[in-house]
Protein backbone atom coordinates (compact mmCIF):
# COMPACT_ATOMS: atom_id res chain seq x y z
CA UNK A 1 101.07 100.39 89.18
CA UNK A 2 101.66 101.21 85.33
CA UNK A 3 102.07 97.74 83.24
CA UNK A 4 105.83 97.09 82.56
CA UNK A 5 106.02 97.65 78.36
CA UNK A 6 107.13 94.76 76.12
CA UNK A 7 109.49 96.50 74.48
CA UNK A 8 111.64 97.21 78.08
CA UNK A 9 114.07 94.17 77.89
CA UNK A 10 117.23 93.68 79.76
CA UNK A 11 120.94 94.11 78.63
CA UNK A 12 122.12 91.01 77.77
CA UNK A 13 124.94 91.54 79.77
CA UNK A 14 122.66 91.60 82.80
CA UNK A 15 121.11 88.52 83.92
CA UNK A 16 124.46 85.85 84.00
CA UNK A 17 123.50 82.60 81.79
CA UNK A 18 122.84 80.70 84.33
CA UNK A 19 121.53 82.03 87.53
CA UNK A 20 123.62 81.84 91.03
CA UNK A 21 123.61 78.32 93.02
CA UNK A 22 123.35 80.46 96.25
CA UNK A 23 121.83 84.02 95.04
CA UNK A 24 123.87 86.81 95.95
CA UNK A 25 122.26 89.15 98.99
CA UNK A 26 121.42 92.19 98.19
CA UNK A 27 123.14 95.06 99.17
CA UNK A 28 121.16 97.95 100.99
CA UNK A 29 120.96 100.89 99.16
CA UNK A 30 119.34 104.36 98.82
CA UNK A 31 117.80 106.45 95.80
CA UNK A 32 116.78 109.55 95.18
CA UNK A 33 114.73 110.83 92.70
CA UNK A 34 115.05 114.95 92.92
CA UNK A 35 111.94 117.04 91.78
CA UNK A 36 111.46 120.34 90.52
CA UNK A 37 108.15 122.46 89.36
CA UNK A 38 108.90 123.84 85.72
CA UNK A 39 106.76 125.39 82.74
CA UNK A 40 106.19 122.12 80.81
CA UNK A 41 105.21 120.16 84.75
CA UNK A 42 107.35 118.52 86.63
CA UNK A 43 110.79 117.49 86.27
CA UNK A 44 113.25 114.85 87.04
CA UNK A 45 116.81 115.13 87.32
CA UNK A 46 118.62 111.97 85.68
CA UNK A 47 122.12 110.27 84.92
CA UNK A 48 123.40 108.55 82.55
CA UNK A 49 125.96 106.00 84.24
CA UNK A 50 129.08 105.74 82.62
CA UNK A 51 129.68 102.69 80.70
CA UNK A 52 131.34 99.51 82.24
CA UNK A 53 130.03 100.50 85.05
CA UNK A 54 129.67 97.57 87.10
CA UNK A 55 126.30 97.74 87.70
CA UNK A 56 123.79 99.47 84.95
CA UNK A 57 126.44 100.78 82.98
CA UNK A 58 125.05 103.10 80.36
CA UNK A 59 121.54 103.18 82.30
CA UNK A 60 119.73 106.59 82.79
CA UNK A 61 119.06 106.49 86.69
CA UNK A 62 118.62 108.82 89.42
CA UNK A 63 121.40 109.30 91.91
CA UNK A 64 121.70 107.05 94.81
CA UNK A 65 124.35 104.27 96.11
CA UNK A 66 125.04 101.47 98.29
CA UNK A 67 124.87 101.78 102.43
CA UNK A 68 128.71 103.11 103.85
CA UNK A 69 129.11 101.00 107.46
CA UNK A 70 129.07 104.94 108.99
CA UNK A 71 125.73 105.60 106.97
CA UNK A 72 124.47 104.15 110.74
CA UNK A 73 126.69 106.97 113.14
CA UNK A 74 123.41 108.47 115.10
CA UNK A 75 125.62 110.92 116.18
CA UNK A 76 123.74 112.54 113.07
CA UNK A 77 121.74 115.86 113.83
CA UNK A 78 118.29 115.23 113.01
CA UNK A 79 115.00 116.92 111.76
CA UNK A 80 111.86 115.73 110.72
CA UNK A 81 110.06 111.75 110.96
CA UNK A 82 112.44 110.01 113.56
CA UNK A 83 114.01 106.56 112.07
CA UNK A 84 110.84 104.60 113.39
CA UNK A 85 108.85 106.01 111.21
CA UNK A 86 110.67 105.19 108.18
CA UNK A 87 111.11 102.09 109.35
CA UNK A 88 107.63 101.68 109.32
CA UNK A 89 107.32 102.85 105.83
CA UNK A 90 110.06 100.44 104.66
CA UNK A 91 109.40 97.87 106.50
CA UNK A 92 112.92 97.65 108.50
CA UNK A 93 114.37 98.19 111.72
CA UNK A 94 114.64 101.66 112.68
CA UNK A 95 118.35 101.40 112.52
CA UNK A 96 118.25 100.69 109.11
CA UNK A 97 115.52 103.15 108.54
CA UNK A 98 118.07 105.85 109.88
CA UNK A 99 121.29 104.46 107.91
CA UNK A 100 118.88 104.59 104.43
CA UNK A 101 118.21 108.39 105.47
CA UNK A 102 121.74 109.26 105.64
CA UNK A 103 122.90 107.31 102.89
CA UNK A 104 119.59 108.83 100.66
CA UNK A 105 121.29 112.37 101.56
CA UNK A 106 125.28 111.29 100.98
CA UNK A 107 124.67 110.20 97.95
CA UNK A 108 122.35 113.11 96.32
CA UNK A 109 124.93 115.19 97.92
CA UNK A 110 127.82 113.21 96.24
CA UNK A 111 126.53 112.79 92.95
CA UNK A 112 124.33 115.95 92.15
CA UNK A 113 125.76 118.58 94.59
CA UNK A 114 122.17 118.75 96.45
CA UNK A 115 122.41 118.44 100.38
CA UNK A 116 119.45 117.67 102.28
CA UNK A 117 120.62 119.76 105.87
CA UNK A 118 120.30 123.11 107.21
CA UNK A 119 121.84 125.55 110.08
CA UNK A 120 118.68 123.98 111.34
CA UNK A 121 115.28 122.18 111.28
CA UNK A 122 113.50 124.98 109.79
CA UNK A 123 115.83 126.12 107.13
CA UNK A 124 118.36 124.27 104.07
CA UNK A 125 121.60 125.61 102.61
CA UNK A 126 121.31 127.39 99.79
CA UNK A 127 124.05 127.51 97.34
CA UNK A 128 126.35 124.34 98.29
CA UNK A 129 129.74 125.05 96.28
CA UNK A 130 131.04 126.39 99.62
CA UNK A 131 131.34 122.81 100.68
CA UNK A 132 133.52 121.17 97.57
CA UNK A 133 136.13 119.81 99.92
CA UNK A 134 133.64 118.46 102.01
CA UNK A 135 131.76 116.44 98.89
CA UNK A 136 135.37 115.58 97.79
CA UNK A 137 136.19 114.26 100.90
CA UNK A 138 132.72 112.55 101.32
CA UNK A 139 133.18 110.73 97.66
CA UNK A 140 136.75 109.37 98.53
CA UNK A 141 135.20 108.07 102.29
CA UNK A 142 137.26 110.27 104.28
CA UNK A 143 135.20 111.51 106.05
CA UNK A 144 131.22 110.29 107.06
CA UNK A 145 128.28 112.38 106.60
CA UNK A 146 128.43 112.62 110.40
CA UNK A 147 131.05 114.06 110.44
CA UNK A 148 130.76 116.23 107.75
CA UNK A 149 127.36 117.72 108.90
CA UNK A 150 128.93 118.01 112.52
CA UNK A 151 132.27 120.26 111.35
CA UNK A 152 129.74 122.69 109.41
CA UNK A 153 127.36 122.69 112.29
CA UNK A 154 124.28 121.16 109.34
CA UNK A 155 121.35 119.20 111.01
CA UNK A 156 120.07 116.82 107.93
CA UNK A 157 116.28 117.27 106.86
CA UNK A 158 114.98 114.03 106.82
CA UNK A 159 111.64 115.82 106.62
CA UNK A 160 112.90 116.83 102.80
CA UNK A 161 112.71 113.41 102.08
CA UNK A 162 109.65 111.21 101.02
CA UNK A 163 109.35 107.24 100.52
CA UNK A 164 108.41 106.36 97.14
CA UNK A 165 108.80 102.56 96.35
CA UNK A 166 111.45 99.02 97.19
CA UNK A 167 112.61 97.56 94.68
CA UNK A 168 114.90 94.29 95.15
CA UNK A 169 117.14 93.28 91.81
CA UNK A 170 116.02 89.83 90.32
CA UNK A 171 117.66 86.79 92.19
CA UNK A 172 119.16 85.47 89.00
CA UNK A 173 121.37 88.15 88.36
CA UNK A 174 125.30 88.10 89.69
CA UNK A 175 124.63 92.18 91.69
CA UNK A 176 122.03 92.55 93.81
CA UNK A 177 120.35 95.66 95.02
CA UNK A 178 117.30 95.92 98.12
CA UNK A 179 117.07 99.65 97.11
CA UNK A 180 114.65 102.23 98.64
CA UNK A 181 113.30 104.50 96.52
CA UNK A 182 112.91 108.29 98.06
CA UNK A 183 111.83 111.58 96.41
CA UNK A 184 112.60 115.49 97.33
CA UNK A 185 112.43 118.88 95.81
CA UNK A 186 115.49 120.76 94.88
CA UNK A 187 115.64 122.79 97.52
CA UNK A 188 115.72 126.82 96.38
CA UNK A 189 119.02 128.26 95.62
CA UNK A 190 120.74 125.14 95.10
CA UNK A 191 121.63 123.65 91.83
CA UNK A 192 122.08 119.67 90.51
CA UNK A 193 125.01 119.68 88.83
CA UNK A 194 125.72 116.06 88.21
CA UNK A 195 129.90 116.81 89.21
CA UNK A 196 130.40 112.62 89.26
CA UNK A 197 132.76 110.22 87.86
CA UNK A 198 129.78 107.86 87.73
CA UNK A 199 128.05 110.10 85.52
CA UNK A 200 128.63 110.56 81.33
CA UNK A 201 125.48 113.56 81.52
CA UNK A 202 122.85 114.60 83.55
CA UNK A 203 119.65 116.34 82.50
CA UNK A 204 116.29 117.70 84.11
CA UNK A 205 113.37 116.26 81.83
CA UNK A 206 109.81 115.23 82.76
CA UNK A 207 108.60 112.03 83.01
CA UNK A 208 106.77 111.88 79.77
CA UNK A 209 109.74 112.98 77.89
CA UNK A 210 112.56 111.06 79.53
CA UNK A 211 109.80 107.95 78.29
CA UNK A 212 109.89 109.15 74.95
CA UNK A 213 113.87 109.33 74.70
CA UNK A 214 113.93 105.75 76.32
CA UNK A 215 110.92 104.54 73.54
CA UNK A 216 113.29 105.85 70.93
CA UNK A 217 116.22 104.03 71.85
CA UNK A 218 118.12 107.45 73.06
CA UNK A 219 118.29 106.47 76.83
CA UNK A 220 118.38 102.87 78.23
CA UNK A 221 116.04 102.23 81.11
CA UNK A 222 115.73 99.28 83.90
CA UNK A 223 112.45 99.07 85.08
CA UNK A 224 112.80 100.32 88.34
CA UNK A 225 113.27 103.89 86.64
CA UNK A 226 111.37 103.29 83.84
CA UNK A 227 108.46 102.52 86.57
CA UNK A 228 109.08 105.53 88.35
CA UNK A 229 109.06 107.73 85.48
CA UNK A 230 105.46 106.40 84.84
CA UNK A 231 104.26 106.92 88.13
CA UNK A 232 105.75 110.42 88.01
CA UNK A 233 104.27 111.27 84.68
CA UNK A 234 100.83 111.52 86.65
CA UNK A 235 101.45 114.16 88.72
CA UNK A 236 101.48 117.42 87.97
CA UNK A 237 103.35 119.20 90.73
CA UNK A 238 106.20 118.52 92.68
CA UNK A 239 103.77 119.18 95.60
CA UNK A 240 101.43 116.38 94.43
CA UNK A 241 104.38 113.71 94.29
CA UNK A 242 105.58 114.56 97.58
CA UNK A 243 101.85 113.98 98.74
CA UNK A 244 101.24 111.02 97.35
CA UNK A 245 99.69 108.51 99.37
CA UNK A 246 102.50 105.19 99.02
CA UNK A 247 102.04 102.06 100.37
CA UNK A 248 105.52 100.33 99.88
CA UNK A 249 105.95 96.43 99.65
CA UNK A 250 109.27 94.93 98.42
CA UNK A 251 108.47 94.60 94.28
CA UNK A 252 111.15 91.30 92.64
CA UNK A 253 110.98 91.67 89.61
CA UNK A 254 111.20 87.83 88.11
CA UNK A 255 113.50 87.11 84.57
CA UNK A 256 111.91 85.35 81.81
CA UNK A 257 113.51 84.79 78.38
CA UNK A 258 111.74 85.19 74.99
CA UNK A 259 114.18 84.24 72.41
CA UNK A 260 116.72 86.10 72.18
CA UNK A 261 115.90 89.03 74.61
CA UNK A 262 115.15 89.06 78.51
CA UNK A 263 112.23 90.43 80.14
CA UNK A 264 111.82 91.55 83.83
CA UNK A 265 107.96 90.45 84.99
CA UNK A 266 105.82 92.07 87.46
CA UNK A 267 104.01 90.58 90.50
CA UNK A 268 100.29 90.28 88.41
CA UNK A 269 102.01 89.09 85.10
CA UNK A 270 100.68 85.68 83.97
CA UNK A 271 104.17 84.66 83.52
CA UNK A 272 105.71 85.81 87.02
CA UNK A 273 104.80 82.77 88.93
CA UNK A 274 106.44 80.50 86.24
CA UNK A 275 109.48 82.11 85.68
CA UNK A 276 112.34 80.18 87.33
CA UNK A 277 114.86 80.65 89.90
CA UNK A 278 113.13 82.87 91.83
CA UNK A 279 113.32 83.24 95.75
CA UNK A 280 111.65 85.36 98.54
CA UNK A 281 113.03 88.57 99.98
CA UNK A 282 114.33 87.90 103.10
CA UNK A 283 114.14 90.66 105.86
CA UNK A 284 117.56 91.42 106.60
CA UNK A 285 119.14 94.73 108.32
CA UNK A 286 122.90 93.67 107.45
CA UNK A 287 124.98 97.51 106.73
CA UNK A 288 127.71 96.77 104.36
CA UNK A 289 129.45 98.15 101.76
């Protein structure tokens, strides 16, 4: 794992002054960090959350959200690794496992237009306009992805999907994430197109590059992302991310302050164990929204 940089600090606005008497739970939630093969290497596609935001407000991120209650319906068609297995690579139930799936594919479809499902388990949708209603509907929760998929007859490609990494937001700050971390191709003949109120601009960029508008100070990075980026930035091909051998623990980042800015510390940082405040993830399959 690439060595968190000095110069990443925290908002100020980020960590509350003093940290939580209970800490907040995290909510479950689902990322997805969409690939494609280009002439300068591999590229990511990336957001820039809108500011006041709630949570990481003016961050560039990759698209993902928070669990929907219906995320769970396994009325869902399926193809590809059953729920057990990402369970397995998560280290959840397999009912979780399956609602991270769905969610993982709501929310790329929501927020970049990209839908993870097919006629079948051999084949994906091609251009996905057709089925602006549906992502309206989807963003305003009235209707699930369950539904959805069923009305157009779409089984969803969990196969198109790989694990990447768990990252669980710092227990001294006021919102909490326990977010999984997936990566996919854009599958061919559909576009990202970023169509989001959550969104001020999207862009494909590599890894390198989206590292070099973060180092000067044109895009604002948590480390989660800026990690990922990193990792990323070793690969050549989309096929070599996708094939990357991952074994995923549950990374907590820990808060320490040095003056007048805030740092997020690694697991392996001398200063990790003695930063304060700091509590154990708990395994916990709780679907809420």
């Amino acid at each position: 794992m690439p060595k968190l940089p000095e110069e990443l600090t925290l908002p100020k606005d980020y960590v509350a002054d003093s940290p939580p008497a209970v800490p907040v739970t995290p909510k479950d939630s689902a990322t997805v960090v969409l690939l494609r093969d280009a002439p300068s290497g591999i590229e990511v596609f990336l957001l820039r959350r809108v500011v006041g935001m709630a949570f990481a407000g003016g961050m560039t991120a990759f698209p993902g959200g928070g669990l929907d209650r219906r995320d769970a319906d396994t009325s869902v068609a399926w193809a590809g690794p059953e729920p057990a297995w990402w369970a397995r690579q998560f280290g959840c139930e397999p009912e979780m496992a399956r609602a991270l799936v769905c969610a993982a594919v709501r929310e790329t479809f929501e927020e970049a237009g990209v839908l993870l499902a097919g006629p079948d388990g051999d084949s994906v949708v091609g251009d996905t306009s057709r089925y602006a209603e549906s992502r309206a509907a989807l963003v305003g929760r009235q209707v699930s992805l369950a539904q959805f998929l069923a009305e157009e007859g779409l089984v969803l490609r969990a196969d198109l999907l790989r694990p990447w990494a768990n990252w669980v937001t710092p227990v001294d700050e006021p919102r909490r994430h326990d977010t999984r971390f997936f990566v996919a191709a854009l599958p061919e003949g559909q576009r990202a197109d970023g169509v989001t109120t959550e969104a001020e601009d999207v862009e494909w960029n590599t890894p390198a590059d989206a590292l070099t508008a973060w180092r000067e100070g044109r895009r604002g990075l948590l480390p989660p992302t800026w990690m990922t980026l990193a990792e990323l930035a070793e690969h050549a091909s989309v096929a070599s991310a996708l094939t990357a051998d991952r074994q995923i623990s549950k990374i907590i980042p820990r808060v320490v302050r040095d003056g007048s800015v805030i740092r997020a510390v690694l697991p392996g940082d001398p200063r990790y164990d003695a930063a304060p405040g700091h509590v154990d993830a708990r395994p916990g399959d709780r679907i809420e929204r």
